[in-house]
PDB file of N, CA and C in Angstrom:
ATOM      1  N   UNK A   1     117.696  75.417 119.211  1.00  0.00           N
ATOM      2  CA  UNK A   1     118.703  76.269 119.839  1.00  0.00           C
ATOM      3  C   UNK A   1     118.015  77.392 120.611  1.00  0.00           C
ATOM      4  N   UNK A   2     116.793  78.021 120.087  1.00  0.00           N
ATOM      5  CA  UNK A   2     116.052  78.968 120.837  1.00  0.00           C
ATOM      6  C   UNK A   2     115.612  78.552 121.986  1.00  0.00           C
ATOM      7  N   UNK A   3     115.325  77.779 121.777  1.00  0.00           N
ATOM      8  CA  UNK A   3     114.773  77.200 123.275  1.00  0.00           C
ATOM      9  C   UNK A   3     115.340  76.864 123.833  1.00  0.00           C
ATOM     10  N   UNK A   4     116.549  76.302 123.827  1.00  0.00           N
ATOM     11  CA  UNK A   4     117.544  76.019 125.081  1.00  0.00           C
ATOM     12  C   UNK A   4     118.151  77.746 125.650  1.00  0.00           C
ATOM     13  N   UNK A   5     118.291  78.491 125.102  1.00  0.00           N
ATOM     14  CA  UNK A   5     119.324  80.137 125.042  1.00  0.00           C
ATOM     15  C   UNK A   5     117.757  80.267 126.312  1.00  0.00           C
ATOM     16  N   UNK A   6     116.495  80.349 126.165  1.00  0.00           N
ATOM     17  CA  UNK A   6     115.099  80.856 127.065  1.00  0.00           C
ATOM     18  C   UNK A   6     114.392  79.758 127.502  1.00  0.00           C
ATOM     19  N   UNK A   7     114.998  78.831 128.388  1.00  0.00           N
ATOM     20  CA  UNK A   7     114.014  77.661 128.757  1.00  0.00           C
ATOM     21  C   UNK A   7     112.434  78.355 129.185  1.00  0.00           C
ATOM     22  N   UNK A   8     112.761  79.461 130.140  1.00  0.00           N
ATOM     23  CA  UNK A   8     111.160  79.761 130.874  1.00  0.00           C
ATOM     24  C   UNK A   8     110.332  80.012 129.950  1.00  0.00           C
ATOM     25  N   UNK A   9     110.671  80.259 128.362  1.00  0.00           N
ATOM     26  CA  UNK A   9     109.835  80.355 127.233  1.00  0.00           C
ATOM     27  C   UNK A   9     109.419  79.719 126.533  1.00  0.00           C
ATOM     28  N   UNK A  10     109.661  78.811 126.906  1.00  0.00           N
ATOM     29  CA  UNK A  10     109.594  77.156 125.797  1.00  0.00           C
ATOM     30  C   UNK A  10     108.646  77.011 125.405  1.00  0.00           C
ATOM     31  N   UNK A  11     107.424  76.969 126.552  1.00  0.00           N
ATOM     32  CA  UNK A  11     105.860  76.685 126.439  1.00  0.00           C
ATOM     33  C   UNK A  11     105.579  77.559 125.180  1.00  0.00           C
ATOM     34  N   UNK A  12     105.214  78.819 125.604  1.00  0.00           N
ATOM     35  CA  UNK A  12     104.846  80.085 124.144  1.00  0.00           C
ATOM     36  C   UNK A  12     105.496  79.650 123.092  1.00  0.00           C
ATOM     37  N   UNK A  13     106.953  79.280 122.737  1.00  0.00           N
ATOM     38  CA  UNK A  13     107.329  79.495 121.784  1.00  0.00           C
ATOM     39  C   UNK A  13     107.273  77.971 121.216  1.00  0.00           C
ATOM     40  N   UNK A  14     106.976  76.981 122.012  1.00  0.00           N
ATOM     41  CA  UNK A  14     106.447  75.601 121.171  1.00  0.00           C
ATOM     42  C   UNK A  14     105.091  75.719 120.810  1.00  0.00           C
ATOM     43  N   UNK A  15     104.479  76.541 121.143  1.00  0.00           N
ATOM     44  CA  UNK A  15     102.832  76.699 121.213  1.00  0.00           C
ATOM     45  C   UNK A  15     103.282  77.407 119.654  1.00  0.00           C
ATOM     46  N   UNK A  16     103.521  78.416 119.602  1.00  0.00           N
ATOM     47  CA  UNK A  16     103.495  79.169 118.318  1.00  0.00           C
ATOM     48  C   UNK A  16     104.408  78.389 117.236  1.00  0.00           C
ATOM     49  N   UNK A  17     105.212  77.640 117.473  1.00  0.00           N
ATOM     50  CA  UNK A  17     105.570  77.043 116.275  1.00  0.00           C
ATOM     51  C   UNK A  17     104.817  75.546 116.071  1.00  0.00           C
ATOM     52  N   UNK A  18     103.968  74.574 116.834  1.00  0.00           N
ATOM     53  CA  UNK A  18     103.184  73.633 116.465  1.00  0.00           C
ATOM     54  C   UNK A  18     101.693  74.526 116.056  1.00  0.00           C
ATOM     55  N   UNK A  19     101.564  75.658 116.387  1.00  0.00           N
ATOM     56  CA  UNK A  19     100.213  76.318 115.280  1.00  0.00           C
ATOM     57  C   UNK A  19     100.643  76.656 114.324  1.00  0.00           C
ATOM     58  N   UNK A  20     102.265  76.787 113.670  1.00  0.00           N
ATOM     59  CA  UNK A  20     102.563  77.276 112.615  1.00  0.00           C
ATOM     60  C   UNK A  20     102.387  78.784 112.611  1.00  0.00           C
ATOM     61  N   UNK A  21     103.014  79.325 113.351  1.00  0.00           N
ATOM     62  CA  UNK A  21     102.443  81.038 113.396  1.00  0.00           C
ATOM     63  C   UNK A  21     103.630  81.120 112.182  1.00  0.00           C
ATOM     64  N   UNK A  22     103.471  82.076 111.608  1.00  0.00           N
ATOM     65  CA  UNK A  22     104.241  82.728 110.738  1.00  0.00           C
ATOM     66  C   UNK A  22     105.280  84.088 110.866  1.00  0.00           C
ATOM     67  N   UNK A  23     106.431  84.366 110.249  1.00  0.00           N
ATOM     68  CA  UNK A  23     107.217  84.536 111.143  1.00  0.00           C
ATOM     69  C   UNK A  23     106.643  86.221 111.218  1.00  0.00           C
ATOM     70  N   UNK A  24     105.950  86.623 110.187  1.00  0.00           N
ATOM     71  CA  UNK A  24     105.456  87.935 109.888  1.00  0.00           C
ATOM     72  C   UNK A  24     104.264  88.215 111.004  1.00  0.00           C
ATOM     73  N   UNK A  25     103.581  87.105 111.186  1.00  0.00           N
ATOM     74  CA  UNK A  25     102.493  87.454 112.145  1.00  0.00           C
ATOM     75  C   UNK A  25     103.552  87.511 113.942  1.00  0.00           C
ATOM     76  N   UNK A  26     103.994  86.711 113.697  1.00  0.00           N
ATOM     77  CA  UNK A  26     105.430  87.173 115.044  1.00  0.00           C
ATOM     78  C   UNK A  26     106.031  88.132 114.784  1.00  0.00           C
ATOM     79  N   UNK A  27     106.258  89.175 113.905  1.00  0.00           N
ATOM     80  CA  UNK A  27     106.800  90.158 113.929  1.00  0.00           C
ATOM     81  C   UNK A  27     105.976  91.758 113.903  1.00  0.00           C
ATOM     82  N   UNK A  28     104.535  91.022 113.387  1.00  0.00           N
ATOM     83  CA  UNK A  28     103.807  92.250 113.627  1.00  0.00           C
ATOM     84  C   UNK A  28     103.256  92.132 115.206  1.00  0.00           C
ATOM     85  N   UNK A  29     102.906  91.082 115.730  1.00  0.00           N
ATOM     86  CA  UNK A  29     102.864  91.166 117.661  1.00  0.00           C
ATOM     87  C   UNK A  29     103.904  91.781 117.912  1.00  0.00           C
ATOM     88  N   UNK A  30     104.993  91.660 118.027  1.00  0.00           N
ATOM     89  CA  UNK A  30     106.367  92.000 118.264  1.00  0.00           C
ATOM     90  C   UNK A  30     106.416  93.985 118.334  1.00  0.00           C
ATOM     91  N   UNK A  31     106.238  94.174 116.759  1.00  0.00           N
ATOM     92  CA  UNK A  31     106.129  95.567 116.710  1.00  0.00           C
ATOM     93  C   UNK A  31     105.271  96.238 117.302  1.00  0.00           C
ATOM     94  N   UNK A  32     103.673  95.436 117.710  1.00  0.00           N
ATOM     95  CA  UNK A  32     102.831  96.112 118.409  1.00  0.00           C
ATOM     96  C   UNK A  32     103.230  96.223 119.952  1.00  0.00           C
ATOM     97  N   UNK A  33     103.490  95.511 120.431  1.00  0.00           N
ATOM     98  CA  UNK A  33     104.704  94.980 121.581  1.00  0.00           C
ATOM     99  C   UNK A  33     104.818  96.290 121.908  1.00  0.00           C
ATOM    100  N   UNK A  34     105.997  96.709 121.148  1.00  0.00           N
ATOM    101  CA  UNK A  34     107.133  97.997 120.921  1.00  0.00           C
ATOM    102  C   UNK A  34     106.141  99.182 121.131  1.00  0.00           C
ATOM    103  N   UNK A  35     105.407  99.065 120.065  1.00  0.00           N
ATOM    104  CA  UNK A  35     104.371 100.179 120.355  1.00  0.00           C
ATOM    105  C   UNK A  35     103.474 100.726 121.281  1.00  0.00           C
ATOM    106  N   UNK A  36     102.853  99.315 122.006  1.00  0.00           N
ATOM    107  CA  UNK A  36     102.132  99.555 123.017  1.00  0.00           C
ATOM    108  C   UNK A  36     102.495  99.788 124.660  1.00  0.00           C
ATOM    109  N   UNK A  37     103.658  99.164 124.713  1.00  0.00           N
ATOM    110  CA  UNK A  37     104.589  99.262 126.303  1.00  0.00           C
ATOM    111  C   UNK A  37     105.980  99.257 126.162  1.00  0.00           C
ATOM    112  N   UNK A  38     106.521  99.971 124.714  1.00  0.00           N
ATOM    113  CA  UNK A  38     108.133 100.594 124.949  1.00  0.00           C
ATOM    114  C   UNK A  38     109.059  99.140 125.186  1.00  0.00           C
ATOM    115  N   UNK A  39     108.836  98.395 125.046  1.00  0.00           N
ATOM    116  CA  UNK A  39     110.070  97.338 125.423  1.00  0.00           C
ATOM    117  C   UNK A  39     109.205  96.115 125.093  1.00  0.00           C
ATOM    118  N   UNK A  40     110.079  95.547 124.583  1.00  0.00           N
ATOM    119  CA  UNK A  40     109.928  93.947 124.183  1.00  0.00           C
ATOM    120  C   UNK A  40     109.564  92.961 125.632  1.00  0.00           C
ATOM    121  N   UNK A  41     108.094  92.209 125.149  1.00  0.00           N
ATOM    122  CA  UNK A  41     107.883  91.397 126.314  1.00  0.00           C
ATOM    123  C   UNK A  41     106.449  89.963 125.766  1.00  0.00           C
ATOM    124  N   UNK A  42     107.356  89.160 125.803  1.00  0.00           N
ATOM    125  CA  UNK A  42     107.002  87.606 125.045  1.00  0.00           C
ATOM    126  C   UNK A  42     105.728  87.321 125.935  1.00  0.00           C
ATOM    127  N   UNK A  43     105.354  87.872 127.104  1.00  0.00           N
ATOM    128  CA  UNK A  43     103.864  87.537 127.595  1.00  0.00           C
ATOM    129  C   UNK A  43     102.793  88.637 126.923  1.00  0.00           C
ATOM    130  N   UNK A  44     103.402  89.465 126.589  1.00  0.00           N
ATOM    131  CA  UNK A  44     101.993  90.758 126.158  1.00  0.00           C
ATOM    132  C   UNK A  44     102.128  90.125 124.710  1.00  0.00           C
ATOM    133  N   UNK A  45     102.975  90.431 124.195  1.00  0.00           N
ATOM    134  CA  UNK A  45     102.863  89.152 122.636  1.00  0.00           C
ATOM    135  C   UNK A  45     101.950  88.355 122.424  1.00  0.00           C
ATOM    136  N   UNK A  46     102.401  86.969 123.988  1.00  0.00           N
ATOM    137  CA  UNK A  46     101.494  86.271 123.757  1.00  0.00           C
ATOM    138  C   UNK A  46      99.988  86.734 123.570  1.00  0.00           C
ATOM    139  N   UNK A  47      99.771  87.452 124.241  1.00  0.00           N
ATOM    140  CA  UNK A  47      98.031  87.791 124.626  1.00  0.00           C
ATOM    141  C   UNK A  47      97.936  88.112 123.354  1.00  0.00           C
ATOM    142  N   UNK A  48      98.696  89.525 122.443  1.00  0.00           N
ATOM    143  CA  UNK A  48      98.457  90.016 120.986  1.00  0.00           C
ATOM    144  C   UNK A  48      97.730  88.416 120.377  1.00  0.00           C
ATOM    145  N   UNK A  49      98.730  87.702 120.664  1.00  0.00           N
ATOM    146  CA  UNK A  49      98.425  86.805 119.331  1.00  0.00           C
ATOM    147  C   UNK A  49      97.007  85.482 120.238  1.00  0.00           C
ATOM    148  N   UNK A  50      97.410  85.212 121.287  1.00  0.00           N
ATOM    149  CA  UNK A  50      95.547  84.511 121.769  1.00  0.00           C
ATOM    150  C   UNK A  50      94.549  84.927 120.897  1.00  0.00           C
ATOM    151  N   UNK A  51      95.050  86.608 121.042  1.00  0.00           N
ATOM    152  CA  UNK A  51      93.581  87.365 120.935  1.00  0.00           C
ATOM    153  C   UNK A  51      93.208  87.426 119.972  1.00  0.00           C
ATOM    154  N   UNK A  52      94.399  87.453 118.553  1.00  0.00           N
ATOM    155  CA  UNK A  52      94.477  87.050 117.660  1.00  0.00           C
ATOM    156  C   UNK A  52      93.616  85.835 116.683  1.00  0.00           C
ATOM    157  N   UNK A  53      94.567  84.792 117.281  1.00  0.00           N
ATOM    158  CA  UNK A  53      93.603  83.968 117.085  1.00  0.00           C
ATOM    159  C   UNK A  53      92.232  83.373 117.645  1.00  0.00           C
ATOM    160  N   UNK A  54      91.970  83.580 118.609  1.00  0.00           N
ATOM    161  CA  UNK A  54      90.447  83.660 119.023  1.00  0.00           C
ATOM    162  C   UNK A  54      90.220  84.609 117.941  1.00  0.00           C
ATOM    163  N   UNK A  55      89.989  84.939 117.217  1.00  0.00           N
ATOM    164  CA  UNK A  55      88.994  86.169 116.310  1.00  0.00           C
ATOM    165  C   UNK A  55      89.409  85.692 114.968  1.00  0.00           C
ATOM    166  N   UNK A  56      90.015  84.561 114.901  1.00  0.00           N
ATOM    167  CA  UNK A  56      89.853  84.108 113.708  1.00  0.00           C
ATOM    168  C   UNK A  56      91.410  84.822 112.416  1.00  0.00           C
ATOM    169  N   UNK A  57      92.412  85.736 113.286  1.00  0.00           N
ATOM    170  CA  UNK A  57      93.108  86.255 112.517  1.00  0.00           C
ATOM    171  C   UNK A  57      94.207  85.679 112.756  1.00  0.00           C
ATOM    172  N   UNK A  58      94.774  85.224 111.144  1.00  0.00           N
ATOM    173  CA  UNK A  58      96.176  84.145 110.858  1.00  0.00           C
ATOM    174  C   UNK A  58      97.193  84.686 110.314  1.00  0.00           C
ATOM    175  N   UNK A  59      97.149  85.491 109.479  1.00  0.00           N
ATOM    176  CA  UNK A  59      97.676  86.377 108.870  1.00  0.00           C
ATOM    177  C   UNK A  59      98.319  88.047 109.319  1.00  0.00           C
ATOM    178  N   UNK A  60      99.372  88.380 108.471  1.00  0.00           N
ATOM    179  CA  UNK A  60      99.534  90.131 108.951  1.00  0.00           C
ATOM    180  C   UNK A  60      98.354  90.510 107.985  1.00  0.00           C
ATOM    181  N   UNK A  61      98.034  90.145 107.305  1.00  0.00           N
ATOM    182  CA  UNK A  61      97.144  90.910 106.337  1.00  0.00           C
ATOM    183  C   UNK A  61      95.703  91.224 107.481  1.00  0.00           C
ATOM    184  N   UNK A  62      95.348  89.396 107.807  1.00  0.00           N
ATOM    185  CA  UNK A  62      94.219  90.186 108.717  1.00  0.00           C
ATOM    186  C   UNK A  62      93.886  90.766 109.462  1.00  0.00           C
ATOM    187  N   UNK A  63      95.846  91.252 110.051  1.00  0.00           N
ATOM    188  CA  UNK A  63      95.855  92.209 111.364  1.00  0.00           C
ATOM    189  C   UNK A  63      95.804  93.363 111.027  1.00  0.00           C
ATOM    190  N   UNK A  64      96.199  93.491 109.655  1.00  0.00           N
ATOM    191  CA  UNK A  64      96.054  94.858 109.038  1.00  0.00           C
ATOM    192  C   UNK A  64      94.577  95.103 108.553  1.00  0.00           C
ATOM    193  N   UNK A  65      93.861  94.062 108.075  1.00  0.00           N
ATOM    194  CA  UNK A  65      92.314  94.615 108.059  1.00  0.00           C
ATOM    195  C   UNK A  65      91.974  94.873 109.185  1.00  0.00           C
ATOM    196  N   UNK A  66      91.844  94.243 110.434  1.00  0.00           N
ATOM    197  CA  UNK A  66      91.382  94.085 111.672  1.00  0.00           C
ATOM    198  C   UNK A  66      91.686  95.390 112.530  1.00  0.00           C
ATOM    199  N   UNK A  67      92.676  95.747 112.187  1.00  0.00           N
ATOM    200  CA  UNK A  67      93.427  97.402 112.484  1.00  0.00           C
ATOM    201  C   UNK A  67      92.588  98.330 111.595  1.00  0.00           C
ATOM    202  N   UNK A  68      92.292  98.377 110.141  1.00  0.00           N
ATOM    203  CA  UNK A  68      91.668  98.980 109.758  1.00  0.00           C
ATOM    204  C   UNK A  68      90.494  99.698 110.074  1.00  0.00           C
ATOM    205  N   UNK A  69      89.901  98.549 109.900  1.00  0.00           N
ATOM    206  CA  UNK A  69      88.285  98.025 110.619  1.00  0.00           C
ATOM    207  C   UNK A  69      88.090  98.971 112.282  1.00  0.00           C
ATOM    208  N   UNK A  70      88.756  98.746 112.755  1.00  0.00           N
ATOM    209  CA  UNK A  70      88.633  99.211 114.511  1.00  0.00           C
ATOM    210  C   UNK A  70      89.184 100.801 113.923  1.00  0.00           C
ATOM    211  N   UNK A  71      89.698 101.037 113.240  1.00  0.00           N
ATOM    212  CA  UNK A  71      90.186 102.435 113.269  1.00  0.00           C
ATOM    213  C   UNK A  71      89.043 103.040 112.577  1.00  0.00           C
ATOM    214  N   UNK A  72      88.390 102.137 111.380  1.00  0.00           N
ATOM    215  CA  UNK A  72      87.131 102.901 110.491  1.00  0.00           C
ATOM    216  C   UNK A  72      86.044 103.242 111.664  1.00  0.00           C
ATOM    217  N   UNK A  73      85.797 101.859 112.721  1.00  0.00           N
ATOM    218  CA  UNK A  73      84.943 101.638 113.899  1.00  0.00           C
ATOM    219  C   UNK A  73      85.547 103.371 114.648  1.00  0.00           C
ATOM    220  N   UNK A  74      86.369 103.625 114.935  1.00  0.00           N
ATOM    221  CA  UNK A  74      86.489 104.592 116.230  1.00  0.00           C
ATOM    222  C   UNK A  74      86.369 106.020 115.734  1.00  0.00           C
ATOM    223  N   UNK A  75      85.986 105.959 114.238  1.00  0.00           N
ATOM    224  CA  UNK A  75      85.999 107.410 113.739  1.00  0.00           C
ATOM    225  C   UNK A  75      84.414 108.073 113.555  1.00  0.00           C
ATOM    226  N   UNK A  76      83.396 107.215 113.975  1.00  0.00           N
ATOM    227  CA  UNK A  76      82.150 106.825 114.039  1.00  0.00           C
ATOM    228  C   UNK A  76      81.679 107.789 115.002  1.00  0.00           C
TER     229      UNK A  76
END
């Protein structure tokens, strides 16, 4: 049903459900989304989560270490 309501989205959002993204790791892109450019937008998402996974992170947990980590990194 989602995908018919956003055809031009189909691609991203079949991509993220045949990797099995989880709905928490879609909701923490989502919130960073919000955070980083004020308004909801399914291409900056996407990149969150590429970038994501290129680095090996599957989980909110490892976005929350990975956030950690860069924040322990910038206090240096």
């Amino acid at each position: 049903i989602l995908l018919e309501i956003i055809p031009n989205k189909k691609n991203k959002l079949q991509k993220w459900i045949e990797l099995k993204i989880s709905i928490e790791l879609l909701t923490k892109a989502y919130e960073i989304t919000l955070e980083n450019i004020g308004k909801a937008s399914l291409a900056y998402m996407s990149k969150i989560i590429d970038n994501w996974l290129s680095s090996g992170i599957k989980t909110a947990e490892d976005v929350e270490k990975s956030q950690e980590q860069y924040k322990n990194k910038q206090k240096l």
